[in-house]
Every structure is written in structure tokens, then in C-alpha cells.
PDB file of N, CA and C in Angstrom:
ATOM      1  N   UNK A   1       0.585 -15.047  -3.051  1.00  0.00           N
ATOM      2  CA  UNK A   1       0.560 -13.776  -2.346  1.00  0.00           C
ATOM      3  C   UNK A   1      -0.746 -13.053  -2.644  1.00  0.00           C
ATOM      4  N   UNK A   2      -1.248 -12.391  -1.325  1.00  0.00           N
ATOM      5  CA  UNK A   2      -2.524 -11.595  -1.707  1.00  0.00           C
ATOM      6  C   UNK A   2      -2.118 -10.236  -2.274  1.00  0.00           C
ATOM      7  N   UNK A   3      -2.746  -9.447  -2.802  1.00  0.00           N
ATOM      8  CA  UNK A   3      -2.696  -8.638  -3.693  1.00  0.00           C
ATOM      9  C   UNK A   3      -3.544  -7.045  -2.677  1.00  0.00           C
ATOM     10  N   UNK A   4      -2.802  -5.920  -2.720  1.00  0.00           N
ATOM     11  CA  UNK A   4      -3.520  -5.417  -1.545  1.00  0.00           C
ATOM     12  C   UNK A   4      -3.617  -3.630  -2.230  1.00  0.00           C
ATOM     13  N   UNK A   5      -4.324  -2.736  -2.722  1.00  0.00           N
ATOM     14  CA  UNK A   5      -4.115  -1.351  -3.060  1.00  0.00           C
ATOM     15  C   UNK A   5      -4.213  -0.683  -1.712  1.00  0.00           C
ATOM     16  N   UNK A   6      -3.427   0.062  -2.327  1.00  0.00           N
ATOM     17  CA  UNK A   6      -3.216   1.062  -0.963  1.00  0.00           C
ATOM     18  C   UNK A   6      -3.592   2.464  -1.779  1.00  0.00           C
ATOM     19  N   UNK A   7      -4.684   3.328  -0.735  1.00  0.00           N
ATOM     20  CA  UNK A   7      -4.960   4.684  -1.253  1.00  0.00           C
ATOM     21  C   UNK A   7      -4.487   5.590  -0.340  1.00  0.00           C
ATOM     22  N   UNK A   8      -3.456   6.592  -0.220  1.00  0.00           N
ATOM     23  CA  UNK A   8      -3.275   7.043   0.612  1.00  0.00           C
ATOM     24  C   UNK A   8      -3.030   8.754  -0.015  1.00  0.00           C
ATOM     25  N   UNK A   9      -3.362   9.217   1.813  1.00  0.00           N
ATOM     26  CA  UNK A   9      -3.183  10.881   1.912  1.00  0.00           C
ATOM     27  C   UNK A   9      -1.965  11.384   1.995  1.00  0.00           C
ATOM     28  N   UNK A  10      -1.614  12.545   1.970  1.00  0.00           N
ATOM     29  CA  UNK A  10      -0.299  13.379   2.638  1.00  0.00           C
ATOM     30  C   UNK A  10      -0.971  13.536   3.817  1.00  0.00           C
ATOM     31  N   UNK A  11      -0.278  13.965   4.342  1.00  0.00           N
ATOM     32  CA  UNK A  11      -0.643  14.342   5.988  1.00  0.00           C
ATOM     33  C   UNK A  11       0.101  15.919   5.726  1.00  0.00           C
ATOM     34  N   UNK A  12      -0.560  16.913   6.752  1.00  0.00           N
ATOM     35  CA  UNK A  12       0.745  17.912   6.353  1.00  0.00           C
ATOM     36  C   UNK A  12       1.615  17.752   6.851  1.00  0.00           C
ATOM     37  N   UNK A  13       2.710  17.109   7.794  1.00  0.00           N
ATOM     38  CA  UNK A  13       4.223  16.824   7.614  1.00  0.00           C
ATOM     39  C   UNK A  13       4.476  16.412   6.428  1.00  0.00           C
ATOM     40  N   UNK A  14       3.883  15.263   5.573  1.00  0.00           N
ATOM     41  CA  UNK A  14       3.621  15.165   5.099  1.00  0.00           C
ATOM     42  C   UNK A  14       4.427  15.363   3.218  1.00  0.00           C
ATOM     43  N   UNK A  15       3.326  16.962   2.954  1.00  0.00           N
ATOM     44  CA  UNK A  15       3.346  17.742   2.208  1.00  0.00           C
ATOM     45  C   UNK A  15       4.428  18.858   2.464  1.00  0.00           C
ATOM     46  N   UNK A  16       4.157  19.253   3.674  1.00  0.00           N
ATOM     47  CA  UNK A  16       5.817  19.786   3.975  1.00  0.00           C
ATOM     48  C   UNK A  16       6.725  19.977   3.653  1.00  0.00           C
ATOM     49  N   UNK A  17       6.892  18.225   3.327  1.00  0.00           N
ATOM     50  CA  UNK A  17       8.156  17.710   3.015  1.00  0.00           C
ATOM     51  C   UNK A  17       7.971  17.235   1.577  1.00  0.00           C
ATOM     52  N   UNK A  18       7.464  17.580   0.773  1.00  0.00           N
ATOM     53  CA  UNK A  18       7.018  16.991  -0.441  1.00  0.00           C
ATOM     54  C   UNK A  18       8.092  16.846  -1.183  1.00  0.00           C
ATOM     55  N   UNK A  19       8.804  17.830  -1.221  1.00  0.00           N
ATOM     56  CA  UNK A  19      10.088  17.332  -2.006  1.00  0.00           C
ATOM     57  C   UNK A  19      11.065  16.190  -2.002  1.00  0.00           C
ATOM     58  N   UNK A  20      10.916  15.519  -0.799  1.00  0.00           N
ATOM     59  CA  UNK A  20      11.794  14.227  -0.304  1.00  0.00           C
ATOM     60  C   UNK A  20      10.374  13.061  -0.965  1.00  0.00           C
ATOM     61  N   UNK A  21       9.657  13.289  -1.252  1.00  0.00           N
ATOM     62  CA  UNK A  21       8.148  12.169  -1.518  1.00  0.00           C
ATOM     63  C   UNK A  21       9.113  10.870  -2.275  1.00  0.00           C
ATOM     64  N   UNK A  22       9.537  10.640  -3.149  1.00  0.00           N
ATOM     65  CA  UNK A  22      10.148  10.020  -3.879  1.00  0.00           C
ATOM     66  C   UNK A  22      10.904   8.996  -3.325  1.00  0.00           C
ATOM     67  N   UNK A  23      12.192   9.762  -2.382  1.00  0.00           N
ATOM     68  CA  UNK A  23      12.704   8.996  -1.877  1.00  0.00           C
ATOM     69  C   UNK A  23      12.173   8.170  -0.260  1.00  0.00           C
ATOM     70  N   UNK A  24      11.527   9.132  -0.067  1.00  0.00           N
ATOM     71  CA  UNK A  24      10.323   8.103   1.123  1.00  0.00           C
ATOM     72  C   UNK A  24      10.022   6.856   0.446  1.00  0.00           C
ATOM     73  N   UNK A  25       9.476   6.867  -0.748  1.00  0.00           N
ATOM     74  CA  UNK A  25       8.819   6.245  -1.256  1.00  0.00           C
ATOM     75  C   UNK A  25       9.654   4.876  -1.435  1.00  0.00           C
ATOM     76  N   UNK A  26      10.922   5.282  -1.943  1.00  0.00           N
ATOM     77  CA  UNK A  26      12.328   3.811  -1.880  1.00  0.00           C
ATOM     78  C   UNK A  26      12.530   3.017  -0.669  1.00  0.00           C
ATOM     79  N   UNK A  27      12.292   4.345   0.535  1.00  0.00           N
ATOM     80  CA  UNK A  27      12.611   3.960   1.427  1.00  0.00           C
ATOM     81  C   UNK A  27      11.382   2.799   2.169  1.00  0.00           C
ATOM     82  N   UNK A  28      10.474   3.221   1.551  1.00  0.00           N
ATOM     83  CA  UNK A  28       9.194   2.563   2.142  1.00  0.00           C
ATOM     84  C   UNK A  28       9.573   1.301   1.115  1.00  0.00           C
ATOM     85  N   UNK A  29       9.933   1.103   0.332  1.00  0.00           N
ATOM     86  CA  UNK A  29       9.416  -0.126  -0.651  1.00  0.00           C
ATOM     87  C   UNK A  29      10.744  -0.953   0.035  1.00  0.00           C
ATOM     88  N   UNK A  30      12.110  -0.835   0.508  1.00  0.00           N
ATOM     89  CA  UNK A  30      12.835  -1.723   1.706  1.00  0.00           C
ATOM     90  C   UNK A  30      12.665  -1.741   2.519  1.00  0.00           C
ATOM     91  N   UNK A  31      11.651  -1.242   3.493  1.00  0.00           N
ATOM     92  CA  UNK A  31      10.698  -1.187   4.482  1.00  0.00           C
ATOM     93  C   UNK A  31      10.295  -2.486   4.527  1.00  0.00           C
ATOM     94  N   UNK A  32       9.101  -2.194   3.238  1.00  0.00           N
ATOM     95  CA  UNK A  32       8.045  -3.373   3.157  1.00  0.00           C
ATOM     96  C   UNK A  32       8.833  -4.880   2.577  1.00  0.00           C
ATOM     97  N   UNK A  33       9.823  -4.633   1.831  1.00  0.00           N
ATOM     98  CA  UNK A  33      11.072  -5.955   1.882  1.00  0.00           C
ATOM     99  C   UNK A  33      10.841  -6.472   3.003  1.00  0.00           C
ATOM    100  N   UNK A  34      11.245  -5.784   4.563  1.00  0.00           N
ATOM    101  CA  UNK A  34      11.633  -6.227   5.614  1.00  0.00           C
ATOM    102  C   UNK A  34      10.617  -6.661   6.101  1.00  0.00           C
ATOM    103  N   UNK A  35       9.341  -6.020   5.997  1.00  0.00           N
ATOM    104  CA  UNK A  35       8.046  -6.996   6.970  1.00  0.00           C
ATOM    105  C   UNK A  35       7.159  -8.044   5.996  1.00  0.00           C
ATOM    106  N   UNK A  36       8.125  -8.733   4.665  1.00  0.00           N
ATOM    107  CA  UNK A  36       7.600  -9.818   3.935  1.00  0.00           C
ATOM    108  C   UNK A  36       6.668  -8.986   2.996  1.00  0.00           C
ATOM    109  N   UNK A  37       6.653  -7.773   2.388  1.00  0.00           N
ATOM    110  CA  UNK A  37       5.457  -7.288   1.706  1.00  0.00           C
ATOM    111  C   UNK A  37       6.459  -6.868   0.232  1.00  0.00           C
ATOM    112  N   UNK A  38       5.583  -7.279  -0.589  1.00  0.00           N
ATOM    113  CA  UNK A  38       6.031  -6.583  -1.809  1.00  0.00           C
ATOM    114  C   UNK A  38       5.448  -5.495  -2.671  1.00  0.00           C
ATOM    115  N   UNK A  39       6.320  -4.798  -2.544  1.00  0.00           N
ATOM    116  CA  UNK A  39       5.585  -2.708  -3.428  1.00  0.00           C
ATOM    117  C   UNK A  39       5.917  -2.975  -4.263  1.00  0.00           C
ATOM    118  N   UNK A  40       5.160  -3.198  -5.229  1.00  0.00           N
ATOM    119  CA  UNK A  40       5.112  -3.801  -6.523  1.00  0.00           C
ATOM    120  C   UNK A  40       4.481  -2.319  -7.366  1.00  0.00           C
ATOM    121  N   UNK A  41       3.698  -1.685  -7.309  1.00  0.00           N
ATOM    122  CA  UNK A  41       3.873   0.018  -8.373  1.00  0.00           C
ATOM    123  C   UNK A  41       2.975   1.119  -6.468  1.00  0.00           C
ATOM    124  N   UNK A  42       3.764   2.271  -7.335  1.00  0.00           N
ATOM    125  CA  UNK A  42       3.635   3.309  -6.732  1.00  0.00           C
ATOM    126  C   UNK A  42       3.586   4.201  -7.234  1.00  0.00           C
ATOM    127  N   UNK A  43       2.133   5.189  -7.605  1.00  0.00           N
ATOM    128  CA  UNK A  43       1.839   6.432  -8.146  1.00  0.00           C
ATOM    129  C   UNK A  43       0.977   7.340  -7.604  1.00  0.00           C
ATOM    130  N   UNK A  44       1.998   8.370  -7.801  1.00  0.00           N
ATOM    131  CA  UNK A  44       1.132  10.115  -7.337  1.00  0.00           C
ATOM    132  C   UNK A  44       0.206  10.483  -8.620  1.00  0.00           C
ATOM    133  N   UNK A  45      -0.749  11.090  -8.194  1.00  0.00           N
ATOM    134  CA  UNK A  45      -2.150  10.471  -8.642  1.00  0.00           C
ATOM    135  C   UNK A  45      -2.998  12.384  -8.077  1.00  0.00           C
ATOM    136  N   UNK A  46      -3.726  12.507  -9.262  1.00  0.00           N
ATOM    137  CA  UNK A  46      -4.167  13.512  -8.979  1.00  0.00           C
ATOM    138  C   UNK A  46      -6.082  13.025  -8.592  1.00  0.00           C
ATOM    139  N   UNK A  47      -6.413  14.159  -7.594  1.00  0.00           N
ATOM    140  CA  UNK A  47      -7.738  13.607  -7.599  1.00  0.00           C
ATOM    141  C   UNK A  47      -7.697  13.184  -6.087  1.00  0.00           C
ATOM    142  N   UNK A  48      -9.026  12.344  -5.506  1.00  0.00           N
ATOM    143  CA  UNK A  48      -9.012  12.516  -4.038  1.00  0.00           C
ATOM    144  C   UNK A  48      -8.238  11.712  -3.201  1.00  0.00           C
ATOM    145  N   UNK A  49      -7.283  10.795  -4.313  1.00  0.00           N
ATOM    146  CA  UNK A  49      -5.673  10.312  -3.350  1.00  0.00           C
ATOM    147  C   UNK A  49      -4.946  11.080  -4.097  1.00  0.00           C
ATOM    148  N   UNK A  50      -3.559  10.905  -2.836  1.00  0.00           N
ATOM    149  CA  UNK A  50      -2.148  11.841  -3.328  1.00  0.00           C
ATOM    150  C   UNK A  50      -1.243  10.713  -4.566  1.00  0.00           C
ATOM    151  N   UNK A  51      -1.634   9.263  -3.703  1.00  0.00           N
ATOM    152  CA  UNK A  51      -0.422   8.352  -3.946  1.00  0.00           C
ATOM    153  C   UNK A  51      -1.878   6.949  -3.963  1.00  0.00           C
ATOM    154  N   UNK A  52      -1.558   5.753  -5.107  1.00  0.00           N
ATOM    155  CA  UNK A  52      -1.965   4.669  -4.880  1.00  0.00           C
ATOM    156  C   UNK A  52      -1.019   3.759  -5.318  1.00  0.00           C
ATOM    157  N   UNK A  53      -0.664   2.576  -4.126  1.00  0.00           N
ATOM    158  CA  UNK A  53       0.207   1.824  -4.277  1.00  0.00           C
ATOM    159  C   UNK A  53      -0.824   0.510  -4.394  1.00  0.00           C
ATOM    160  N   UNK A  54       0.447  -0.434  -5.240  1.00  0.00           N
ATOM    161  CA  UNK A  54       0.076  -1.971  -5.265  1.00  0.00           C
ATOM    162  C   UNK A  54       0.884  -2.466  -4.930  1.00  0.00           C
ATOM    163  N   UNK A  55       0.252  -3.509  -3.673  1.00  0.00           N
ATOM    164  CA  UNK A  55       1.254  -4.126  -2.361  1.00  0.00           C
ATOM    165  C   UNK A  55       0.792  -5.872  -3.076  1.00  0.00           C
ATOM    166  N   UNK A  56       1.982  -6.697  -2.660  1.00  0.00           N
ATOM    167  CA  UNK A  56       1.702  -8.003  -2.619  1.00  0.00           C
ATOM    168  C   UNK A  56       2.077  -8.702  -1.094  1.00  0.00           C
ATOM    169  N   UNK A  57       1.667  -9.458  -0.681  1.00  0.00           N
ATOM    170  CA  UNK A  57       1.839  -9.884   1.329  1.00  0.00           C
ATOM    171  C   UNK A  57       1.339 -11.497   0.940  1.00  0.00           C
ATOM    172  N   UNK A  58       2.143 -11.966   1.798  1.00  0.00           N
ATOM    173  CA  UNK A  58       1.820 -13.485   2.177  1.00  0.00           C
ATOM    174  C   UNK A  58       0.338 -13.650   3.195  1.00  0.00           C
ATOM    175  N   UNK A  59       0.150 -12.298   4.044  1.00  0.00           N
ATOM    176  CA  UNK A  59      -0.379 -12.339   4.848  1.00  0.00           C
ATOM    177  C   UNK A  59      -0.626 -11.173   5.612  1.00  0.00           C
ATOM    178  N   UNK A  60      -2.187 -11.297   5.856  1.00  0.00           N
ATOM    179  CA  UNK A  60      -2.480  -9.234   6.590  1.00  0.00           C
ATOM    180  C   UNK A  60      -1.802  -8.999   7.653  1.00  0.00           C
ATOM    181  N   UNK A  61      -1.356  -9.952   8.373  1.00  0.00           N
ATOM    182  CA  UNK A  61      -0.454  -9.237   9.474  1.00  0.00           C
ATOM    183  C   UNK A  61       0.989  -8.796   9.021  1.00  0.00           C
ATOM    184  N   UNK A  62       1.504  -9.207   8.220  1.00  0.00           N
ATOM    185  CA  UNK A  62       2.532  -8.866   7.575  1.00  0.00           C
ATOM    186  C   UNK A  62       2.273  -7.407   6.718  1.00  0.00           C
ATOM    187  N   UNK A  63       1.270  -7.387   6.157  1.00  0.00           N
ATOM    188  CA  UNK A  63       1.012  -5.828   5.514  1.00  0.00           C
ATOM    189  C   UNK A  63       0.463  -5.060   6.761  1.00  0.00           C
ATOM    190  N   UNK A  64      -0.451  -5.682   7.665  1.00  0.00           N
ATOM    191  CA  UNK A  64      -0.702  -4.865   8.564  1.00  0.00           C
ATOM    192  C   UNK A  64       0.706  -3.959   9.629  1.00  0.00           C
ATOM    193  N   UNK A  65       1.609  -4.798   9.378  1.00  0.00           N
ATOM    194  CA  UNK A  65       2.427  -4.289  10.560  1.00  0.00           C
ATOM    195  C   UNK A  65       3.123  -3.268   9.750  1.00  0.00           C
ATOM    196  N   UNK A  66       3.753  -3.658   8.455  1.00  0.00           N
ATOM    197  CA  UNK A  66       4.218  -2.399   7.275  1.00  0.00           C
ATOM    198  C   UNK A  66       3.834  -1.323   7.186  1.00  0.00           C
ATOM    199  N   UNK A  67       2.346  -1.095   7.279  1.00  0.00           N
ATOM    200  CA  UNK A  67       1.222  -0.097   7.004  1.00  0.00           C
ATOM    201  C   UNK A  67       1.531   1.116   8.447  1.00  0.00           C
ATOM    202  N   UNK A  68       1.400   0.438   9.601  1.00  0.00           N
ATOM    203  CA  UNK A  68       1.557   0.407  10.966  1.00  0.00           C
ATOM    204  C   UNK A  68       2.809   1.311  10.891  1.00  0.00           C
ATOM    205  N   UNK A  69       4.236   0.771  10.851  1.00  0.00           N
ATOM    206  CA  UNK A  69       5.646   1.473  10.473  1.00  0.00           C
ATOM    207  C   UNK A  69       5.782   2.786  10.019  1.00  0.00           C
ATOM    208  N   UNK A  70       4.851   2.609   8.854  1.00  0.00           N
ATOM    209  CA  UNK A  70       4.642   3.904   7.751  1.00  0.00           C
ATOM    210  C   UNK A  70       4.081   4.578   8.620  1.00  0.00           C
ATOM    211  N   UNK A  71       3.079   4.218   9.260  1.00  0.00           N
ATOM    212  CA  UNK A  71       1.652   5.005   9.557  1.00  0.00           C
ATOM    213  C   UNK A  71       2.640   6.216  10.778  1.00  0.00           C
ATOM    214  N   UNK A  72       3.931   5.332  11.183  1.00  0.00           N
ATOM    215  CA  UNK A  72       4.381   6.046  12.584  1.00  0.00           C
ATOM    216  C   UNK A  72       5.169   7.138  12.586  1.00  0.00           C
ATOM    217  N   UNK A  73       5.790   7.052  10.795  1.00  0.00           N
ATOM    218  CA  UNK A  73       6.427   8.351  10.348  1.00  0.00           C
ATOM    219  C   UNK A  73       5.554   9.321   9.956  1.00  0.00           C
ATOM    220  N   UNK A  74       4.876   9.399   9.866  1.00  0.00           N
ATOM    221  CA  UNK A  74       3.788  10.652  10.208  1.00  0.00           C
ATOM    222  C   UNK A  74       3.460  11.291   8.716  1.00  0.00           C
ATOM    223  N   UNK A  75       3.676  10.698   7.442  1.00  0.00           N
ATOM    224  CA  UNK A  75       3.590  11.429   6.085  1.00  0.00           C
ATOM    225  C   UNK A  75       2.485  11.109   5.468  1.00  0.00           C
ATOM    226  N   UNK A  76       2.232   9.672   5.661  1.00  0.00           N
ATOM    227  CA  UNK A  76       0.709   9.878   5.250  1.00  0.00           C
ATOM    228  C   UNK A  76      -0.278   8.828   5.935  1.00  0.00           C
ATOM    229  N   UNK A  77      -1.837   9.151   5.432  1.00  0.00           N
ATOM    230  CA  UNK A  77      -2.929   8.700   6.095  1.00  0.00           C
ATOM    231  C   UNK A  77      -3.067   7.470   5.396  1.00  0.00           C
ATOM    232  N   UNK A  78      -3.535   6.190   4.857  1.00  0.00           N
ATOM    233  CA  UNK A  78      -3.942   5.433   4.245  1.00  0.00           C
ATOM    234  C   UNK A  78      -5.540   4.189   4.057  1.00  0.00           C
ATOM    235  N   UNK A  79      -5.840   4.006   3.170  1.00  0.00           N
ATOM    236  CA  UNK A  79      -6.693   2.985   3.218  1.00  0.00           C
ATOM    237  C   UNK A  79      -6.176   2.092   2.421  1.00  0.00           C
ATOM    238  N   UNK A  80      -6.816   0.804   2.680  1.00  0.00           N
ATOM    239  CA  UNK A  80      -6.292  -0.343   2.169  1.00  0.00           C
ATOM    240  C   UNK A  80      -7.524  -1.480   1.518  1.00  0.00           C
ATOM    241  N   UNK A  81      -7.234  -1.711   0.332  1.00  0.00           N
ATOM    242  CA  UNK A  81      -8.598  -2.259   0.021  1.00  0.00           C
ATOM    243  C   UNK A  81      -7.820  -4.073  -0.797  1.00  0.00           C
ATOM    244  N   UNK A  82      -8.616  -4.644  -0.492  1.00  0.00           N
ATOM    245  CA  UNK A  82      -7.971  -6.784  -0.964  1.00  0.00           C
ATOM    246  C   UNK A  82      -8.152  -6.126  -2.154  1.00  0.00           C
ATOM    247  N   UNK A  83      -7.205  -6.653  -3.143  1.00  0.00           N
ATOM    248  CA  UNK A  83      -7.792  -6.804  -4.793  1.00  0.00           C
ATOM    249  C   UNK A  83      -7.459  -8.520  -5.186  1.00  0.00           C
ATOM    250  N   UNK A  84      -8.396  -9.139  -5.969  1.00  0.00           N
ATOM    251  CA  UNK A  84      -8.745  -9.938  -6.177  1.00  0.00           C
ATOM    252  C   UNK A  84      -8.610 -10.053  -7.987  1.00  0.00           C
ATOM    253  N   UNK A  85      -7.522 -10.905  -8.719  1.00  0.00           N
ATOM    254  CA  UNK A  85      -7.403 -10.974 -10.152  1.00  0.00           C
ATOM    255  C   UNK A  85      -8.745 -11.691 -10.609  1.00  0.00           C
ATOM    256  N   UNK A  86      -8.692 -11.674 -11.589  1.00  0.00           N
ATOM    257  CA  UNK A  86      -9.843 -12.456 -12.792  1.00  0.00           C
ATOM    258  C   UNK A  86      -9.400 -13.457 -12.427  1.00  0.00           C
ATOM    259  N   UNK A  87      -8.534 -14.704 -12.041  1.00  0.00           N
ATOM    260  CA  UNK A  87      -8.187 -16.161 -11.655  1.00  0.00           C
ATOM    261  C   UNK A  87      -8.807 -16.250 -10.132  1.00  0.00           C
ATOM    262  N   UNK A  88      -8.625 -15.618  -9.254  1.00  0.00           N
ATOM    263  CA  UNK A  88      -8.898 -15.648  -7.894  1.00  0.00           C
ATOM    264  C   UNK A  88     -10.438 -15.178  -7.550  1.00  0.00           C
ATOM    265  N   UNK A  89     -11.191 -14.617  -8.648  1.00  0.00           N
ATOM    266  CA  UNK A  89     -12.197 -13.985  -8.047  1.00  0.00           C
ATOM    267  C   UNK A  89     -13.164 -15.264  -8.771  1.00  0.00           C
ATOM    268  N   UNK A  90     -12.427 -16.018 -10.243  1.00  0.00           N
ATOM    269  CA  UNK A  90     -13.090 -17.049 -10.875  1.00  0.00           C
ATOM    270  C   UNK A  90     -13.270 -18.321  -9.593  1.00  0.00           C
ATOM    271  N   UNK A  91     -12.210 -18.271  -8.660  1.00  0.00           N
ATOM    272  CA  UNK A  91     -12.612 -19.581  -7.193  1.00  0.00           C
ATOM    273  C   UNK A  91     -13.297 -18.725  -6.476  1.00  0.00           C
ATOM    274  N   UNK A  92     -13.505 -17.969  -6.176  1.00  0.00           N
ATOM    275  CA  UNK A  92     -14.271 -16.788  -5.234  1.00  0.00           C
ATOM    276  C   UNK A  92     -15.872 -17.424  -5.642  1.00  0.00           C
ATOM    277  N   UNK A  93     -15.936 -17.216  -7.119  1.00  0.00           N
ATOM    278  CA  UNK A  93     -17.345 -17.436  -7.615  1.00  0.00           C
ATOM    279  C   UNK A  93     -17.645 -18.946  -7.642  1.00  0.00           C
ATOM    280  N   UNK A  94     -16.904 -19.849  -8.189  1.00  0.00           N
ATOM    281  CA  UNK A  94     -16.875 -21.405  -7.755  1.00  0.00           C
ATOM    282  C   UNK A  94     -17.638 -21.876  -6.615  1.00  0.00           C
ATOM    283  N   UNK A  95     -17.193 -21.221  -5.582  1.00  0.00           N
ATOM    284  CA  UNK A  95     -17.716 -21.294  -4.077  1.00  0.00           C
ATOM    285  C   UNK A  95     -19.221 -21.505  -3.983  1.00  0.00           C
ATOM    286  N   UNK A  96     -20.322 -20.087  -4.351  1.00  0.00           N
ATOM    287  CA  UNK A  96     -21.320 -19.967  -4.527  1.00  0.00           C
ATOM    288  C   UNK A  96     -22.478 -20.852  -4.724  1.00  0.00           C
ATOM    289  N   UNK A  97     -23.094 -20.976  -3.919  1.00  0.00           N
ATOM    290  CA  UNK A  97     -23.911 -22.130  -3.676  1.00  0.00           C
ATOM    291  C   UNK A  97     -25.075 -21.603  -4.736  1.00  0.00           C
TER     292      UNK A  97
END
């Protein structure tokens, strides 16, 4: 499985609703069950994200479509960046001509 951080905003619906954040948050992690993705940690985070999650996916269309879902309930904005372990980035460098 690829390994995927997620940095994301509140939106103001959002913040709004801040008090439900938590359980969005459950709700999102059987969400991402359902489109093959695994929410593996999730933290509110002070500083210029609200929330950074660590996603695991077989595959970007599979996180892509998760992301997509979320994106349609309207709470928050996100970016998404590959993370790559010390084993995977050691074949990454292998490669290198």
C-alpha cells in the first residue's frame, strides 16, 4: 500500500460545526474503509493546517475518489502529498543511473 499525508483546512461550514469535528472524523475513517483506503492517524494540529491525516491506498484512484466524497461534504479543503518510508525511497534511489 502507498502511503499518502493529507493536510487539510476547515472550510467555514466547516468550523461552524467544529464541535461534531471528531465524529466526522470516524465517520470519514468508514468512509475511506469503503473506497479501499486506510486512515491510519488523524490529528488537529495547530499552525497553517487544522487537521493532518495518514492515509494508506492500494491505489490513487482509490484515495482519489475518498478525498473527492469528503471534498463533497463541504468541511474541509485538502492537499495531499505521496510519502515514501526509508525502505521505499532506498528502491527509489537504486533506480538512479
Amino acid at each position: 500500500m502507498a502511503t499518502y499525508i493529507g493536510l487539510l483546512n476547515f472550510t467555514e461550514k466547516g468550523i461552524q460545526n467544529i464541535k461534531q469535528t471528531t465524529q466526522r472524523a470516524a465517520a470519514a475513517k468508514e468512509l475511506a474503509r469503503r473506497y479501499g483506503v486506510n486512515m491510519r492517524e488523524i490529528y488537529w494540529t495547530l499552525g497553517a493546517y487544522d487537521i493532518v491525516g495518514v492515509f494508506e491506498a492500494d491505489d490513487e484512484q482509490a484515495l482519489t475518489a475518498f478525498e473527492l466524497a469528503i471534498a463533497q461534504q463541504g468541511n474541509v479543503r485538502s492537499q495531499t502529498l505521496r510519502a515514501f518510508s526509508a525502505a521505499e525511497m532506498e528502491k527509489v534511489l537504486a533506480k538512479l543511473m
